[in-house]
C-alpha atoms as a PDB file:
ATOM      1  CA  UNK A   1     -22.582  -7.261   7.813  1.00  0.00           C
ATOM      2  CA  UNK A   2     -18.890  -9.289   6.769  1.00  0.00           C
ATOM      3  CA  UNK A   3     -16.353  -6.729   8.552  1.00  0.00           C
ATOM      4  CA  UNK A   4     -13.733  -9.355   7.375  1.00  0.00           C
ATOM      5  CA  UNK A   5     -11.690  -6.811   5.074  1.00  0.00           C
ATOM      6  CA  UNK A   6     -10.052  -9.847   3.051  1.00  0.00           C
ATOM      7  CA  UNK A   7     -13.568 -11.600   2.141  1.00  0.00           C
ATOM      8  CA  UNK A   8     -14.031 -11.523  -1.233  1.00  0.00           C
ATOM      9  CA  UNK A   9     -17.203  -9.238  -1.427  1.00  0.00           C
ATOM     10  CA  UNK A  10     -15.230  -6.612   0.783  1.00  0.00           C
ATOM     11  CA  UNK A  11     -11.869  -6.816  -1.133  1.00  0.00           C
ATOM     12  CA  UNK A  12     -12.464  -5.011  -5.042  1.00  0.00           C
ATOM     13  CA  UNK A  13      -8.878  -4.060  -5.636  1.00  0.00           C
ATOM     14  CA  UNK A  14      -8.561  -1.136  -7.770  1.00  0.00           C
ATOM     15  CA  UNK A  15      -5.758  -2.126 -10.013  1.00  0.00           C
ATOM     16  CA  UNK A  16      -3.250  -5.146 -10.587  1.00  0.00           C
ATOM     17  CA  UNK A  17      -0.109  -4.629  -7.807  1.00  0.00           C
ATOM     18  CA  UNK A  18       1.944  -6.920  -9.615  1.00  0.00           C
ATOM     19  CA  UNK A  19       4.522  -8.546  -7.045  1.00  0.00           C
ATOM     20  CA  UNK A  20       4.078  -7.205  -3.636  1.00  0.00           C
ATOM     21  CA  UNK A  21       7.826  -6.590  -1.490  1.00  0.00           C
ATOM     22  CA  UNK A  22       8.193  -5.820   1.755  1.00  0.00           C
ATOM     23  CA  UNK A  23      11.533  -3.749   3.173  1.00  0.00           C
ATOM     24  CA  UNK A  24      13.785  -6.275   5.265  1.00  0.00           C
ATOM     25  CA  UNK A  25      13.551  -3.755   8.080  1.00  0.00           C
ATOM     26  CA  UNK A  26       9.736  -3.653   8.468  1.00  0.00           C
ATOM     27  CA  UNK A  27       9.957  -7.542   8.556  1.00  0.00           C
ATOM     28  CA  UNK A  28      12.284  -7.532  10.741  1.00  0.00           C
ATOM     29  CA  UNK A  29       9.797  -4.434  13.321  1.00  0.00           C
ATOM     30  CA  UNK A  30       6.991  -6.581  12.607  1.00  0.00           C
ATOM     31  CA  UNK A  31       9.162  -9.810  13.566  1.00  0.00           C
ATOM     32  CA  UNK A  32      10.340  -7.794  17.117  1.00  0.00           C
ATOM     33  CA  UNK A  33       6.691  -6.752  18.042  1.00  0.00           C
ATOM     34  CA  UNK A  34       6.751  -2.880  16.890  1.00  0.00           C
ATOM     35  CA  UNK A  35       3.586  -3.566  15.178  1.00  0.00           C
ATOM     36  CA  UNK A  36       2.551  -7.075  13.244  1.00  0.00           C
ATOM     37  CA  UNK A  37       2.352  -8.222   9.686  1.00  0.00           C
ATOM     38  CA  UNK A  38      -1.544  -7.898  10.088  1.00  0.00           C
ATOM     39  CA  UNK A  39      -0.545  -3.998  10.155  1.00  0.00           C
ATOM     40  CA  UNK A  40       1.540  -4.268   7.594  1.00  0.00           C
ATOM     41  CA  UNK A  41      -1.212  -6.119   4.871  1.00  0.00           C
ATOM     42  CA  UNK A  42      -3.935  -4.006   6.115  1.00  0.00           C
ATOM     43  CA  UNK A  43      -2.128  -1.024   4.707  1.00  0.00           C
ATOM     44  CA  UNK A  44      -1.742  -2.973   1.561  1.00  0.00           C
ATOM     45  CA  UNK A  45      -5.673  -3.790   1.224  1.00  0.00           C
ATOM     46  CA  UNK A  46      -6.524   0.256   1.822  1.00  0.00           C
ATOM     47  CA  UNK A  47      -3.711   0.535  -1.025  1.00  0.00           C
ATOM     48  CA  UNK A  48      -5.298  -1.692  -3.386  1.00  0.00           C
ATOM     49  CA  UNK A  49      -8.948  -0.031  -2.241  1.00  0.00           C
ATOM     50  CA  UNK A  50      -8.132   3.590  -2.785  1.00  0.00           C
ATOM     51  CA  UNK A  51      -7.993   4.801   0.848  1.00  0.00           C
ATOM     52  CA  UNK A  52      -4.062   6.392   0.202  1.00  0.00           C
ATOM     53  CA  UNK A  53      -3.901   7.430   3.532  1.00  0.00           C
ATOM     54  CA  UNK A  54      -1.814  10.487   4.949  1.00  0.00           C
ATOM     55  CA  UNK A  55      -1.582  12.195   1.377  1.00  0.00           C
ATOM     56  CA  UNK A  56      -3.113  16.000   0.923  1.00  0.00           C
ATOM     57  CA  UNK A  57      -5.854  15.489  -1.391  1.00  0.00           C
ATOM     58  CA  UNK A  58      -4.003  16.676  -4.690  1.00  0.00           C
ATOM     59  CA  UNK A  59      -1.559  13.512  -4.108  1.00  0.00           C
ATOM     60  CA  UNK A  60      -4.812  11.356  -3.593  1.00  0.00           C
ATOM     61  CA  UNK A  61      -6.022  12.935  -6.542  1.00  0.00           C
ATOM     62  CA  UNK A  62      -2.997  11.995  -8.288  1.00  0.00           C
ATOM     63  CA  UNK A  63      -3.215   8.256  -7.027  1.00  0.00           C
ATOM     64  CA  UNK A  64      -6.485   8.275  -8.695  1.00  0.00           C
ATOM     65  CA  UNK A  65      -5.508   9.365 -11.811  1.00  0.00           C
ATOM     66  CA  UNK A  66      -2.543   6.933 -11.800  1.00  0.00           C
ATOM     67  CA  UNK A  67      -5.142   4.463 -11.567  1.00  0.00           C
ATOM     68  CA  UNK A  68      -6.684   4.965 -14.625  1.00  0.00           C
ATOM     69  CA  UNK A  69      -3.531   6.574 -16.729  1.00  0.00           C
ATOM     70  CA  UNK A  70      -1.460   3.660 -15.389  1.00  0.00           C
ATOM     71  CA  UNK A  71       1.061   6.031 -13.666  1.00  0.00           C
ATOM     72  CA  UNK A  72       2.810   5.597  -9.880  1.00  0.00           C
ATOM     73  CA  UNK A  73       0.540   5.170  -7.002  1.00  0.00           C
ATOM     74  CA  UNK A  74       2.308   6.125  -3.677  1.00  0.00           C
ATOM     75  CA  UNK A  75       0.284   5.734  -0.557  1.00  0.00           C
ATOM     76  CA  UNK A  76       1.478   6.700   3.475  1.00  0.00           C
ATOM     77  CA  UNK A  77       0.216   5.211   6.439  1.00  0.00           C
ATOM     78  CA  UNK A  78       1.607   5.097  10.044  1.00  0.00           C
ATOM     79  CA  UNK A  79       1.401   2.065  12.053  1.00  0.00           C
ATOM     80  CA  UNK A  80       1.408   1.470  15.312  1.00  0.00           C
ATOM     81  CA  UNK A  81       4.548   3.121  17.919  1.00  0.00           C
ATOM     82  CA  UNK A  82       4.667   5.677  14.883  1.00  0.00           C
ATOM     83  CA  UNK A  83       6.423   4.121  11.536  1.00  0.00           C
ATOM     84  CA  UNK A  84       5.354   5.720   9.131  1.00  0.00           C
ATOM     85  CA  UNK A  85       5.832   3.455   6.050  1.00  0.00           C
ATOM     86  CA  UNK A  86       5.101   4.662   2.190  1.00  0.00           C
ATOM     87  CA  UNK A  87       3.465   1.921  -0.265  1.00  0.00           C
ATOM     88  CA  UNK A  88       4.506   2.399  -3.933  1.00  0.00           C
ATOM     89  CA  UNK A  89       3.271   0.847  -7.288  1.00  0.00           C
ATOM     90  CA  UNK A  90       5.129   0.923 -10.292  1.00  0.00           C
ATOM     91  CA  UNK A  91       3.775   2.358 -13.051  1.00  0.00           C
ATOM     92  CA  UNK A  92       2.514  -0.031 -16.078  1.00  0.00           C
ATOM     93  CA  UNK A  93       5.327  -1.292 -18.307  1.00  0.00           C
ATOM     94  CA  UNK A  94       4.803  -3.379 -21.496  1.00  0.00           C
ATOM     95  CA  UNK A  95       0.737  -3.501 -20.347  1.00  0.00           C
ATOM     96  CA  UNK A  96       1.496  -4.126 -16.440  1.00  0.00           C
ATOM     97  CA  UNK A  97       2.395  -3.174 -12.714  1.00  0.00           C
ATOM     98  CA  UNK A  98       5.666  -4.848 -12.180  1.00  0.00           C
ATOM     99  CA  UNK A  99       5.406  -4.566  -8.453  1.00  0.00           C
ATOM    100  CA  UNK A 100       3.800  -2.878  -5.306  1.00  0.00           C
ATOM    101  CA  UNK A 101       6.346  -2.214  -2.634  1.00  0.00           C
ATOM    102  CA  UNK A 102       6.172  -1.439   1.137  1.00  0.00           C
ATOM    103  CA  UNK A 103       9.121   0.600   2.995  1.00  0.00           C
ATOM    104  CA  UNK A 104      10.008   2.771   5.986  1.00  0.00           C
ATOM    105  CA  UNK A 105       9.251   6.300   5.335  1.00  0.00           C
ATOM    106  CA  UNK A 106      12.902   6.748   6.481  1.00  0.00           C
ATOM    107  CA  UNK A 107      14.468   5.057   3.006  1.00  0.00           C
ATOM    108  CA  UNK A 108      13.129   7.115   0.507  1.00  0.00           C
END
């Protein structure tokens, strides 16, 4: 069995993320050793997968339906030494996702 979560079998995205940002101040965690980037994209792929993380299940509920209406998809995840970070994807505009961003928990 592939356990490589970026092969392309594994990875079926669920929806386009359009461009993918990252907050300054997670690069700059990742970049001081409070957890790595690996952390950081791995919360991205369960994004793009459907696993929304640390939602209650009417918000994951939600995510799914924003899948198929096009609407906001906001996911939470805590990495390691605690940061909680939130991962959000615009809603479609003009027939697309503009972007999927990544940020601290702390700046929304």
């Amino acid at each position: 069995m592939n356990t490589n979560p970026t092969s392309k079998k594994e990875f079926e995205p669920l929806f386009e993320p359009g461009r993918l940002l990252i907050h300054r101040l997670l690069m700059s965690y990742a970049d001081q050793g409070h957890f790595t980037h690996y952390d950081l994209m791995y919360a991205f792929y369960r994004h793009m997968t459907g696993d929304f993380g640390n939602l209650c299940a009417s918000d994951k509920q939600a995510n799914r339906d924003a899948i198929r209406t096009g609407d906001r998809i906001l996911s939470k995840y805590r990495l390691p030494h605690g940061h909680d970070v939130y991962i959000e994807t615009t809603a479609v505009y003009e027939g697309r996702r503009e972007s999927t961003t990544i940020y601290p928990c702390s700046e929304y």
